[in-house]
Protein backbone atom coordinates (compact mmCIF):
# COMPACT_ATOMS: atom_id res chain seq x y z
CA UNK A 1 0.94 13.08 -3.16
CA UNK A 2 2.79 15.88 -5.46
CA UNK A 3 4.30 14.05 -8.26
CA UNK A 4 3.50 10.38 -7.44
CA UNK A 5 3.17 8.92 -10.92
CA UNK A 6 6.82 7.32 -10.31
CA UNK A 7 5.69 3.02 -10.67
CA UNK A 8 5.25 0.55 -8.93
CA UNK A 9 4.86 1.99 -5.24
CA UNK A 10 2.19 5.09 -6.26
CA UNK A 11 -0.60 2.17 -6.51
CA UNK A 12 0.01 1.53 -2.83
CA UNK A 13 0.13 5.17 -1.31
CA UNK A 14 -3.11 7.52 -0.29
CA UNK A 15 -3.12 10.78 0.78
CA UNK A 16 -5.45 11.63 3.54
CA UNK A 17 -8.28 14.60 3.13
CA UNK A 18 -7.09 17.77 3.70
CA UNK A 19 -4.34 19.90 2.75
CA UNK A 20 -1.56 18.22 -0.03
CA UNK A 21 2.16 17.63 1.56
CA UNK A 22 4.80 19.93 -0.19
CA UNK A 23 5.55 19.15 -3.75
CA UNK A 24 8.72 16.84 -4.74
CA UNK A 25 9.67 14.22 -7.50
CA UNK A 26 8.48 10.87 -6.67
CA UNK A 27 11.02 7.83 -7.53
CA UNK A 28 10.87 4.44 -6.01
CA UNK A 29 14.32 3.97 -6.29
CA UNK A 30 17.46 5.53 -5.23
CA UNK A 31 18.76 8.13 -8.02
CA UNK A 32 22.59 9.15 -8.67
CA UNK A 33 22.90 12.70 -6.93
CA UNK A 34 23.29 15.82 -7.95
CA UNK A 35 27.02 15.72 -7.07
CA UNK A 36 27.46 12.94 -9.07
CA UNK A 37 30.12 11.02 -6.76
CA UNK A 38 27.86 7.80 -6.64
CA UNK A 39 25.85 5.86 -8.80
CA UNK A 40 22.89 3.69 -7.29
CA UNK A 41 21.59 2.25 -10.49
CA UNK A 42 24.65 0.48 -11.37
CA UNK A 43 25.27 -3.42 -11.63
CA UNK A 44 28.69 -4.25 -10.25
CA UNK A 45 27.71 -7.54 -8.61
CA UNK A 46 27.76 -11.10 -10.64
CA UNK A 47 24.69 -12.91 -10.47
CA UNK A 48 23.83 -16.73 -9.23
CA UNK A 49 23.93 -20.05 -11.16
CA UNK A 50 20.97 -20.95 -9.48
CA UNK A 51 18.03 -22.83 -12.47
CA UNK A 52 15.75 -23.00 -10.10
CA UNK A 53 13.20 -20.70 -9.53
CA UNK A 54 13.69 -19.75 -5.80
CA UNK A 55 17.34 -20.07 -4.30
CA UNK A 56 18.22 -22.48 -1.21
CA UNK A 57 21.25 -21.85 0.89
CA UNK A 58 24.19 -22.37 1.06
CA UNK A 59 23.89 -23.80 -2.47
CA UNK A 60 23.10 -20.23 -3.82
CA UNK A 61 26.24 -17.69 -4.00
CA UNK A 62 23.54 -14.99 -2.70
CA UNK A 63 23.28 -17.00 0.04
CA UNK A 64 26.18 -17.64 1.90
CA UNK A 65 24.99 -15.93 5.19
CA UNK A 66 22.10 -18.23 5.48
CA UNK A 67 18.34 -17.39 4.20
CA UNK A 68 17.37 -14.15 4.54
CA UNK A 69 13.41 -14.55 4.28
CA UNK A 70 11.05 -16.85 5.90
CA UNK A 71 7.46 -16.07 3.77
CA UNK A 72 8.57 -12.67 2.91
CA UNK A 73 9.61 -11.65 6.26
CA UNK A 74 13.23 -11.11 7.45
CA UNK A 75 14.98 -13.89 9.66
CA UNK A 76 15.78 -12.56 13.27
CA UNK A 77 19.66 -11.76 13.25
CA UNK A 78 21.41 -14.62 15.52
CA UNK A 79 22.64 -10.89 17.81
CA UNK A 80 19.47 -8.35 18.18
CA UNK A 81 21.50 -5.62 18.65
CA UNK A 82 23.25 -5.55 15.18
CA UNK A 83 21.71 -6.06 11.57
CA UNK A 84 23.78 -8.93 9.64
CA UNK A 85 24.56 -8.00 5.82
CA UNK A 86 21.65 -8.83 3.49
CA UNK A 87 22.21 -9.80 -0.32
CA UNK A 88 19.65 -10.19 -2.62
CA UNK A 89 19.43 -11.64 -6.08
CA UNK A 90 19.98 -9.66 -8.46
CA UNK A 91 19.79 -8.98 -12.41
CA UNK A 92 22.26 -10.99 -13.31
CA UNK A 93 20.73 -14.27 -11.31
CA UNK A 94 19.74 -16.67 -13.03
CA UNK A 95 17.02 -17.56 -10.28
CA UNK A 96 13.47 -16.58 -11.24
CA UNK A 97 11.72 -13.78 -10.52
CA UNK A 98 9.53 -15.15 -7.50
CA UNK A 99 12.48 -16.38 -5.67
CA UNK A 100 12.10 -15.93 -2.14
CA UNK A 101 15.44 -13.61 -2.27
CA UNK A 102 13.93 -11.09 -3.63
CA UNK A 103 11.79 -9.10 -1.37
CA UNK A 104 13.35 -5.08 -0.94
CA UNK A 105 13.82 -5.50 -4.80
CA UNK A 106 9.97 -5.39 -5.56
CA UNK A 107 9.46 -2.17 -3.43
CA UNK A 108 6.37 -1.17 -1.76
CA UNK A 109 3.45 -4.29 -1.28
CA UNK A 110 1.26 -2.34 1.45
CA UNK A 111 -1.29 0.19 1.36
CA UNK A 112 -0.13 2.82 3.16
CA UNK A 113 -1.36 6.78 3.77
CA UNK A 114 0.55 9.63 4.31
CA UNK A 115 -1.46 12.35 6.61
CA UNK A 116 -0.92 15.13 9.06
CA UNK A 117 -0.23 14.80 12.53
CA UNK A 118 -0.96 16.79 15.54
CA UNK A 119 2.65 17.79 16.44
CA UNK A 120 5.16 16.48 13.67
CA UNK A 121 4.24 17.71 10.24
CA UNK A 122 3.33 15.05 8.03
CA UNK A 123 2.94 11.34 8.42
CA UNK A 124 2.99 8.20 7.35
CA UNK A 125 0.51 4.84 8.45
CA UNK A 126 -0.68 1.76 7.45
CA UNK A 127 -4.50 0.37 6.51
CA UNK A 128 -3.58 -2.86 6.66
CA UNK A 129 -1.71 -4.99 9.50
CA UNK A 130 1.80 -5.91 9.34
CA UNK A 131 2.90 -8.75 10.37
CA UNK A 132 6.54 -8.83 12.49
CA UNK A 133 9.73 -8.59 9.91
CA UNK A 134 7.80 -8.07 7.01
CA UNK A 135 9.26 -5.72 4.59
CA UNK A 136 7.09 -2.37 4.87
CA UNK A 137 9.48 0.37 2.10
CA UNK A 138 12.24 2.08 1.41
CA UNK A 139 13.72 4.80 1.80
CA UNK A 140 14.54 6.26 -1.11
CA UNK A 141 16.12 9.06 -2.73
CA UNK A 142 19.29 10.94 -4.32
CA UNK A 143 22.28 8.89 -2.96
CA UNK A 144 25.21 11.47 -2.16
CA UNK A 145 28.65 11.83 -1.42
CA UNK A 146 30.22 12.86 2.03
CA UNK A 147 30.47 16.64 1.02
CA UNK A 148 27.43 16.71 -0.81
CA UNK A 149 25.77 15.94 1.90
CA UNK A 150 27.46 18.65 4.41
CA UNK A 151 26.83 21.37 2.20
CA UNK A 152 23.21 20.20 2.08
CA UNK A 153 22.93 20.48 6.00
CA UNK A 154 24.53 23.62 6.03
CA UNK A 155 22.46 25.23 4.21
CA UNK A 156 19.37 24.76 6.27
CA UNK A 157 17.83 26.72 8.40
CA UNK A 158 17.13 26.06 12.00
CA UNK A 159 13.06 25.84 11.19
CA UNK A 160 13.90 23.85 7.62
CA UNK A 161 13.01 20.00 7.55
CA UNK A 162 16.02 17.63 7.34
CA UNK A 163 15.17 14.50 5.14
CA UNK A 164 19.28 13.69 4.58
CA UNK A 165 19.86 10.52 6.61
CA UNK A 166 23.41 9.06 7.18
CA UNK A 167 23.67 5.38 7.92
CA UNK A 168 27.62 4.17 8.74
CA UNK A 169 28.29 0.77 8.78
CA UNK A 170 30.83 -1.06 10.66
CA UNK A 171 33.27 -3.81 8.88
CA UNK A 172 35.31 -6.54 11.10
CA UNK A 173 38.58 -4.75 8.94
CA UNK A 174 37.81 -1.63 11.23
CA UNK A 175 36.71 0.54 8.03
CA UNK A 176 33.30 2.21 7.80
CA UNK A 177 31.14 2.87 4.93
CA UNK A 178 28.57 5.36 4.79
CA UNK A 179 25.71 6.30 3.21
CA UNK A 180 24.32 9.42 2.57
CA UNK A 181 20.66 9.52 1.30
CA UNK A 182 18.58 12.44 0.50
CA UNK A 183 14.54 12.52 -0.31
CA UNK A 184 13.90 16.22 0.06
CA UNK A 185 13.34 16.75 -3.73
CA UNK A 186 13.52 13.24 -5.29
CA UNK A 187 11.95 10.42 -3.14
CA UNK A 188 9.32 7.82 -2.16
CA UNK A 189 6.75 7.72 0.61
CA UNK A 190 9.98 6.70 3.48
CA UNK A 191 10.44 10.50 3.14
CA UNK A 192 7.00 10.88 5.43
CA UNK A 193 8.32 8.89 8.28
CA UNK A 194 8.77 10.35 11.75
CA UNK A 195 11.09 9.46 14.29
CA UNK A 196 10.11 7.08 17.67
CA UNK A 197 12.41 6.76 20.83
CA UNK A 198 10.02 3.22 20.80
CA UNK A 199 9.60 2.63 16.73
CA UNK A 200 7.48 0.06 15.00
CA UNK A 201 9.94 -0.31 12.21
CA UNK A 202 13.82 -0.77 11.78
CA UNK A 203 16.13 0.04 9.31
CA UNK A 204 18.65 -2.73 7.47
CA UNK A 205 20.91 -1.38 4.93
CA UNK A 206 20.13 -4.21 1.67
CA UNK A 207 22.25 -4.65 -1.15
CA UNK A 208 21.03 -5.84 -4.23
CA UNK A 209 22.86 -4.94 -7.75
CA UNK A 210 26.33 -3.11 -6.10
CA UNK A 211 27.39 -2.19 -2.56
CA UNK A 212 25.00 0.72 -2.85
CA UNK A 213 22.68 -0.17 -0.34
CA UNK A 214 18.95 0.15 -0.55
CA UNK A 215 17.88 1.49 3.31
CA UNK A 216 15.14 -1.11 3.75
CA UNK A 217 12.40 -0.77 6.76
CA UNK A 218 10.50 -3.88 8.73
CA UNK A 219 8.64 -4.35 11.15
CA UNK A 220 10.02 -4.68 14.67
CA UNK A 221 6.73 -6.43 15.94
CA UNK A 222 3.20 -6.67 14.92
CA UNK A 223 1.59 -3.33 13.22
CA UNK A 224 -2.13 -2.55 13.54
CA UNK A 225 -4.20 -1.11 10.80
CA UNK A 226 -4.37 2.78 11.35
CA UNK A 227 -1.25 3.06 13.42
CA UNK A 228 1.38 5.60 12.50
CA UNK A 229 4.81 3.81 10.89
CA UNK A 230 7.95 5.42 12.82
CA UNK A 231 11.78 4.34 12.84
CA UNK A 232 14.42 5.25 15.02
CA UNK A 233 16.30 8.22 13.35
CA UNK A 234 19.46 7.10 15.57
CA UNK A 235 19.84 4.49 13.60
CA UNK A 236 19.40 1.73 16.69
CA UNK A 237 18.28 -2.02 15.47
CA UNK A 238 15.35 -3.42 16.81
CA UNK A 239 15.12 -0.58 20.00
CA UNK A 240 18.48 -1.68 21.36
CA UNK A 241 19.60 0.24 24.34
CA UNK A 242 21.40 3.53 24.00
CA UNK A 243 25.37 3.53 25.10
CA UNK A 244 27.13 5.69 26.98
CA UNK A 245 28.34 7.09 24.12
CA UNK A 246 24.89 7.99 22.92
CA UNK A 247 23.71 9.38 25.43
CA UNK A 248 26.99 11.80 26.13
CA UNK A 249 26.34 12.71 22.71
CA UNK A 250 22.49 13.69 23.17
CA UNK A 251 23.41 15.60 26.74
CA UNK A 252 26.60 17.84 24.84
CA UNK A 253 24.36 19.06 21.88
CA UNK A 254 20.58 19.40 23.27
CA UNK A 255 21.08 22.96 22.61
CA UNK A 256 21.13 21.85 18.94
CA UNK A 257 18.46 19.61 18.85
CA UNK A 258 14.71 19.77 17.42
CA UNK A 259 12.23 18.48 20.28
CA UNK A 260 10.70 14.78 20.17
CA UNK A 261 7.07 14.77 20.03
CA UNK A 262 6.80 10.46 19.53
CA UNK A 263 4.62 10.39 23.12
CA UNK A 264 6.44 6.95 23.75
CA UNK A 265 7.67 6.15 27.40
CA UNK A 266 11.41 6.02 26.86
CA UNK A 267 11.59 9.48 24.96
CA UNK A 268 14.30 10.93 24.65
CA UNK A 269 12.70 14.34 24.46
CA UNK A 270 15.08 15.60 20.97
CA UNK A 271 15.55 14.16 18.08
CA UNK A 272 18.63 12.27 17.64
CA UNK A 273 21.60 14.56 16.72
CA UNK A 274 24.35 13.57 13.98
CA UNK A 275 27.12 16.39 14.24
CA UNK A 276 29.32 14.65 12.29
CA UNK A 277 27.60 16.90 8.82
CA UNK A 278 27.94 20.31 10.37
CA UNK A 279 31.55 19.64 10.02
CA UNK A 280 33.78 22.94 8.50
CA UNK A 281 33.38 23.03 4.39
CA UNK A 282 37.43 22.46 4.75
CA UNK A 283 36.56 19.19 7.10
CA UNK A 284 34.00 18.37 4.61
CA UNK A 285 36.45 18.07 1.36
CA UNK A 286 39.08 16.15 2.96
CA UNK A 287 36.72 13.67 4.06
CA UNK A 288 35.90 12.82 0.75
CA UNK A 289 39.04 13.17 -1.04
């Protein structure tokens, strides 16, 4: 891997024989953009009381929503179809540094292997089995602001790679927040995932040091040694059926869309479509004004 002397995760990465993937900075972390509108890295959140050296709820203020980890794997969410808000400890806990809370924090424990597939570029899969809501990585990379991000898409070309993934999360207040997150030239191995209409893994926005979330990825069920890691690029928790509102969306811009190669029975036969960051430059700018 091009550049993969970034810490703690390069240990855990191979590259299979053959041909090298397509050079880029790796970081383990998220990084502050280019734009400059938001800053991953920063500690905003207070930290725990808790002298102990793993935190029990509800005693621990990280832990008002209940545990989060059972043996380092995540707790099913009381409703499958949503992802509750996860808070880890964080630098400012007092806790110790094997408490059970903190699992995204210590990034990538598996040996994993990026290679190159038949149909969809590169890869990434896993030598070792995976046991159902374990944490598997992150993905990482330059953390951007709304217009950032659509002058990024823009400027793509039809047959040009799109790493920049948006992830919108809905409050009880009615307000969303968003996410924009961007591995093409700074990122870790989550950059080498491939979409699934059927995926192995799911994606749970995780906040540790600010409301910055890191985009964490488990396992929806048991994962074999040797089989391909994918996620659903839709954003869906846990392979939750599409709505309506989905699947008007998919039918209206298939003329847009890249094909599906993921071979699973409920393919969708595109890639899922996010129109909302081929919005006007003009559209762009208010949005994040």
């Amino acid at each position: 891997m091009a550049d993969a002397s970034g810490g703690r995760e390069a240990v855990a990465v191979a590259v299979a024989a053959g041909a090298a993937p397509p050079p880029f900075q790796y970081s383990p972390d998220n990084v502050p953009g280019a734009d400059g509108d938001v800053d991953p890295t920063e500690i905003t959140f207070p930290g725990c009381s808790c002298l102990t050296s793993s935190c029990v709820a509800p005693l621990c203020s990280c832990l008002r929503r209940g545990e989060n980890y059972d043996n380092l794997c995540l707790r099913p969410a009381d409703n499958e179809e949503y992802a509750r808000p996860i808070f880890e400890c964080n630098a400012l806990c007092r806790c110790g540094e094997s408490c059970q809370n903190r699992v995204v924090q210590r990034g990538l424990q598996l040996r994993l292997e990026v290679f190159k597939t038949a149909k969809k570029g590169w890869g990434l899969r896993t030598l070792e089995f995976i046991a159902k809501g374990r944490f598997v990585c992150e993905y990482a990379g330059e953390v951007l602001g709304f217009s950032e991000a659509c002058r990024r898409i823009q400027a793509q070309a039809p047959q040009d790679s799109n790493y920049i993934i948006a992830v919108r999360e809905h409050l009880h207040s009615g307000q969303v927040m968003e996410t924009f997150v961007d591995p093409t030239y700074i990122g870790n191995v989550g950059r080498f995932l491939n979409h699934s209409c059927e995926p192995n893994l799911f994606m749970v926005p995780v906040r540790v040091d600010s409301m910055v979330p890191k985009l964490a990825l488990f396992a929806a069920r048991g994962i074999a040694a040797g089989e391909e890691l994918c996620y659903d690029y839709s954003g869906r928790f846990c392979n939750s059926p599409l709505t309506n509102r989905e699947q008007q969306t998919s039918e209206e811009d298939n003329r847009l869309r890249k094909p599906c190669y993921c071979g699973s029975r409920a393919c969708a036969s595109f890639l899922p479509w996010d129109g909302s960051l081929f919005s006007t430059p003009d559209k762009c700018s208010e949005s994040s004004s």
